[in-house]
N, C-alpha and C. Protein backbone atom coordinates (compact mmCIF):
# COMPACT_ATOMS: atom_id res chain seq x y z
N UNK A 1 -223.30 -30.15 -47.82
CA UNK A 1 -221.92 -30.08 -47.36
C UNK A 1 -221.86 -29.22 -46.10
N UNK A 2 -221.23 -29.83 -45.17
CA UNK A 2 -220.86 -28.83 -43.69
C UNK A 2 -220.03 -28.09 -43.72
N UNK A 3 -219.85 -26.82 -43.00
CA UNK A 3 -218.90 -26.37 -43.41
C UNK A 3 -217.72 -26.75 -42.25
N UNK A 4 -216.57 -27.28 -42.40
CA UNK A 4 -215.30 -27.32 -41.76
C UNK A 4 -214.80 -26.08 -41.05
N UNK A 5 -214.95 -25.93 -39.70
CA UNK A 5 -214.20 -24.83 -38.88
C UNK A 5 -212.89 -25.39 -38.51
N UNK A 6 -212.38 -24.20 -38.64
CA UNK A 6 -210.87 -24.54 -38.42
C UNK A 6 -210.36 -23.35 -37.52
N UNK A 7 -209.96 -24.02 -36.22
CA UNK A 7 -209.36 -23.22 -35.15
C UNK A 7 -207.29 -23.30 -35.02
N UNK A 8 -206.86 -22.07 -34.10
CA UNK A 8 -205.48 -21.78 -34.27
C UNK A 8 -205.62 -22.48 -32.79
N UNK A 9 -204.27 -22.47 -32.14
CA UNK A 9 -204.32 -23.33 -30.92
C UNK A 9 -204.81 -22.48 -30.10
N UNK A 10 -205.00 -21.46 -29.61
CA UNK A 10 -205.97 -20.88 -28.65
C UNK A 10 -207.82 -20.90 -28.87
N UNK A 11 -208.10 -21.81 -29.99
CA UNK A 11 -209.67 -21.61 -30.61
C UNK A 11 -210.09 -20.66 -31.26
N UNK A 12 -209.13 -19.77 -31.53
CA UNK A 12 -209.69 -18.45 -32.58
C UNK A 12 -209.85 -19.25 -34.03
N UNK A 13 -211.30 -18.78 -34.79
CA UNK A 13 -211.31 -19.26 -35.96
C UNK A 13 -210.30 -19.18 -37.18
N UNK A 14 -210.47 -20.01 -37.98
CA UNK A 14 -209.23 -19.41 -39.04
C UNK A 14 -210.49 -18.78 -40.43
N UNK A 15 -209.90 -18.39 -41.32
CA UNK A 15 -210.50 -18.64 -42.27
C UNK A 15 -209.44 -17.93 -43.60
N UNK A 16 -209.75 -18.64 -44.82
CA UNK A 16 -208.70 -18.08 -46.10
C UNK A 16 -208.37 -16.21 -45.56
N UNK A 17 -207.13 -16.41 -46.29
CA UNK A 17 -206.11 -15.16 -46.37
C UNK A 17 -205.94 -14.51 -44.62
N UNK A 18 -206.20 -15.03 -43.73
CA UNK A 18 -205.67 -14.98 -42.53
C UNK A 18 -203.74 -15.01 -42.29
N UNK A 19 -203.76 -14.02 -41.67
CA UNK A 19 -202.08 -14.27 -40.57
C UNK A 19 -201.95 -14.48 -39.85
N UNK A 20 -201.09 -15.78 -39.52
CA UNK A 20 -200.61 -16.57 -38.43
C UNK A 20 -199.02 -16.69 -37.88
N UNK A 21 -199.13 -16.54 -36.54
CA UNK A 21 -198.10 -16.42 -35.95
C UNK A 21 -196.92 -18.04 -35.33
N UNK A 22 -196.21 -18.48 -35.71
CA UNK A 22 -195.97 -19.57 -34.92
C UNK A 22 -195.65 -19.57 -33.77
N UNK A 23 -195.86 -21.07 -32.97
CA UNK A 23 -195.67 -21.19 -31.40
C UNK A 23 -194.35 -21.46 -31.61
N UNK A 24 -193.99 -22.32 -32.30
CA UNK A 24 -193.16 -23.42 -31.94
C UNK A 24 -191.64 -23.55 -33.24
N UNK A 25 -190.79 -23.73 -32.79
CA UNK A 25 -189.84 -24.01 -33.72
C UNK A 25 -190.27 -25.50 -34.46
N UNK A 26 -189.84 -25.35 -36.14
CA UNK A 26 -190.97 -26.56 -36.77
C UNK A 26 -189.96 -26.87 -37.56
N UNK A 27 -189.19 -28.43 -37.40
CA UNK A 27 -188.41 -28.91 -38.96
C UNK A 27 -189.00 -28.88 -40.20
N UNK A 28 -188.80 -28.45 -41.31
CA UNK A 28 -189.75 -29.10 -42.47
C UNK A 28 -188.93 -30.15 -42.93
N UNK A 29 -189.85 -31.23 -42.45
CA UNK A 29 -189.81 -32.26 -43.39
C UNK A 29 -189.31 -32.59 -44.80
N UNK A 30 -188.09 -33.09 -45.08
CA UNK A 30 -187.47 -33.57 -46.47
C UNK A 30 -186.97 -32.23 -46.67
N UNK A 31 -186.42 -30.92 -45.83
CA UNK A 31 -185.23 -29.93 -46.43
C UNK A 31 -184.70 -30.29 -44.98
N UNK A 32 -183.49 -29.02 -44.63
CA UNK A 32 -182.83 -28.98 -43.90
C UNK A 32 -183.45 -27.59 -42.92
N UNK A 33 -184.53 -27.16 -43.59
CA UNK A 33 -184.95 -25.97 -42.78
C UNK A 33 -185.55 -25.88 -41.32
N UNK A 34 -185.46 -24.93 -40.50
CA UNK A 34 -186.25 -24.77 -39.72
C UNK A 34 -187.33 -23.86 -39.61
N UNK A 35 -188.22 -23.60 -39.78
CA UNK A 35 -188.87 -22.19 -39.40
C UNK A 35 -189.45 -21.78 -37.97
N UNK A 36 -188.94 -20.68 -37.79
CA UNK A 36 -188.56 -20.50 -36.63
C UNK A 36 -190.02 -19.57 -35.82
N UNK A 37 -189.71 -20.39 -34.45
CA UNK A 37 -191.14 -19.51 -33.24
C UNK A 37 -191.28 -18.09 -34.08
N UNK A 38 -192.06 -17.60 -33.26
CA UNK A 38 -192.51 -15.77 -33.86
C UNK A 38 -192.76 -15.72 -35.43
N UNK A 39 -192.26 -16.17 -36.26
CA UNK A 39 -192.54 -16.53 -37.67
C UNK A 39 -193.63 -16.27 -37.96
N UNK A 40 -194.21 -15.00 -38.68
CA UNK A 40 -195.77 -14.26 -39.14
C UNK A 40 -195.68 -14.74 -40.44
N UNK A 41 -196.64 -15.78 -41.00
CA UNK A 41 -197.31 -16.28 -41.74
C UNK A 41 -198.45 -15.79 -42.29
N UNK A 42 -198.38 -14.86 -44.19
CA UNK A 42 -199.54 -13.99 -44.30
C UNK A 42 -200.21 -15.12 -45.12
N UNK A 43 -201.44 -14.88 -45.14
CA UNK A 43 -202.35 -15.30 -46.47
C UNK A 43 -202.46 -17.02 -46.75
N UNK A 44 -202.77 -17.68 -45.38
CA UNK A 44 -203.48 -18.75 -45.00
C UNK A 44 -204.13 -19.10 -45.77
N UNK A 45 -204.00 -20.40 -46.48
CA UNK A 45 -205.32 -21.39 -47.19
C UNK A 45 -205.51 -22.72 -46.20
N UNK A 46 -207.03 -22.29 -46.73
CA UNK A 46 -207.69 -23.73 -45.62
C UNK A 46 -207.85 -24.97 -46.70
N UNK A 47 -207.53 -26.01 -46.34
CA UNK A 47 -207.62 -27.18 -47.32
C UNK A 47 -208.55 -28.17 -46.89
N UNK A 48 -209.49 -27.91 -46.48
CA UNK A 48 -210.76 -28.80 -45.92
C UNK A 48 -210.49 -29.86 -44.71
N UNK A 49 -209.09 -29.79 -43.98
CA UNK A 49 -208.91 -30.42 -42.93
C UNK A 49 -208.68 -29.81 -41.86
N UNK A 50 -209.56 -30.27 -41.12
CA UNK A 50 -209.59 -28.97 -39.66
C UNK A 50 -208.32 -28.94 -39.19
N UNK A 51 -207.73 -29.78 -38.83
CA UNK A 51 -206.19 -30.06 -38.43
C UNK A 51 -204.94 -29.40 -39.17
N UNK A 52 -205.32 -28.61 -40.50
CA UNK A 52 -204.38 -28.21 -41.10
C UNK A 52 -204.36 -26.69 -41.40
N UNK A 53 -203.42 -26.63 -42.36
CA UNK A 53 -203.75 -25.03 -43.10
C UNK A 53 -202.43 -25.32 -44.21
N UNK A 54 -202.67 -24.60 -45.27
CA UNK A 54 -201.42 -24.37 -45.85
C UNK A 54 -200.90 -23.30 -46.66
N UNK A 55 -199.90 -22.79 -46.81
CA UNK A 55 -199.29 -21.34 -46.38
C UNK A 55 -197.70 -21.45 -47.72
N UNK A 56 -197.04 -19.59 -47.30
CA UNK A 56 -195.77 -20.09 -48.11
C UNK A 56 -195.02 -19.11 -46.91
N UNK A 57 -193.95 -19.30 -46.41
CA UNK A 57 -192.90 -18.98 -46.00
C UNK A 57 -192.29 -18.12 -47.22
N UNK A 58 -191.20 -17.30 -46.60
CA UNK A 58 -189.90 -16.41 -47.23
C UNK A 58 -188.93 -18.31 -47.81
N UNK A 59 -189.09 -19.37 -46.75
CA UNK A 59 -187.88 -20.38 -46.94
C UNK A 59 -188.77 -21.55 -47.80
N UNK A 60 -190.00 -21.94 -47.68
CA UNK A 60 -190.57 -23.18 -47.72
C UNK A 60 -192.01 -22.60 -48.67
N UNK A 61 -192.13 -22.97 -49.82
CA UNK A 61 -193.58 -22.73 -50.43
C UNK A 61 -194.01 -23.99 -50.45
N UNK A 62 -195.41 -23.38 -50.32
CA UNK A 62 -196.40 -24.96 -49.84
C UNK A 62 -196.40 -25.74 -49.11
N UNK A 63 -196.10 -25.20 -47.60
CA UNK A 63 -195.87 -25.70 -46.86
C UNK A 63 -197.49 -25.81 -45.83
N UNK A 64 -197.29 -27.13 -45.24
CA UNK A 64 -198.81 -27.43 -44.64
C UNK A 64 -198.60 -27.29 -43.20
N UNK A 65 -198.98 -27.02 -42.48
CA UNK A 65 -199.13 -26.53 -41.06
C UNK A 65 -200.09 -27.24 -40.19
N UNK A 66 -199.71 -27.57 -39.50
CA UNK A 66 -200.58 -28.03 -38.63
C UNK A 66 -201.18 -27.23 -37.51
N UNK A 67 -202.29 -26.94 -37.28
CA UNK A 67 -203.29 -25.66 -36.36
C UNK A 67 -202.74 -25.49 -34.83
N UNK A 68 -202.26 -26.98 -34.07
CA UNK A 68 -202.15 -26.92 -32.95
C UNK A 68 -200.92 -26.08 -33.10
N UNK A 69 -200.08 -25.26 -34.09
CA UNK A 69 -198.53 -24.80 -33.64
C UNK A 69 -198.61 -23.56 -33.79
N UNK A 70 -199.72 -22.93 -34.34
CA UNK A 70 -200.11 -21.81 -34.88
C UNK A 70 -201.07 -20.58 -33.73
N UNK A 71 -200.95 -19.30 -33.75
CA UNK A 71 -201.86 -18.65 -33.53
C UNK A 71 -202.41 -17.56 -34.28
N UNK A 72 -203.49 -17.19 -34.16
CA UNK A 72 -204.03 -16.30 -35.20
C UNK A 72 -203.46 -15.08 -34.65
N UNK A 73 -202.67 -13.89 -35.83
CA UNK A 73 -202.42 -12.57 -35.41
C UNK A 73 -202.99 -11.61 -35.23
């Protein structure tokens, strides 16, 4: 098995229980929420897709993220 690297949008690595900062204002999908730019995201899980991560918000648990919106703190 290889191991899956998973980068934040500047190429910094990720890896489990990491904090991430958002770029970008992000709808979630199927609520009415937004979560908003600057938004510090603690304790990152990697789910074996480089393209992803998934996390819990104060508004949204289990929410999946996509890497390009993210930076590592």
């Amino acid at each position: 098995m290889t191991d899956i690297v998973v980068r934040d949008s500047n190429g910094n690595q990720l890896s489990d229980g990491d904090s991430v900062t958002l770029i970008k204002d992000l709808k979630v999908k199927g609520t009415s929420e937004t979560v908003k730019r600057g938004t510090m995201v603690k304790n990152i899980r990697l789910n074996g897709n480089p393209g992803e991560i998934e996390a819990n918000t104060k508004q949204v648990k289990g929410l999946v993220l996509k890497t390009e919106f993210v930076k590592k703190a």
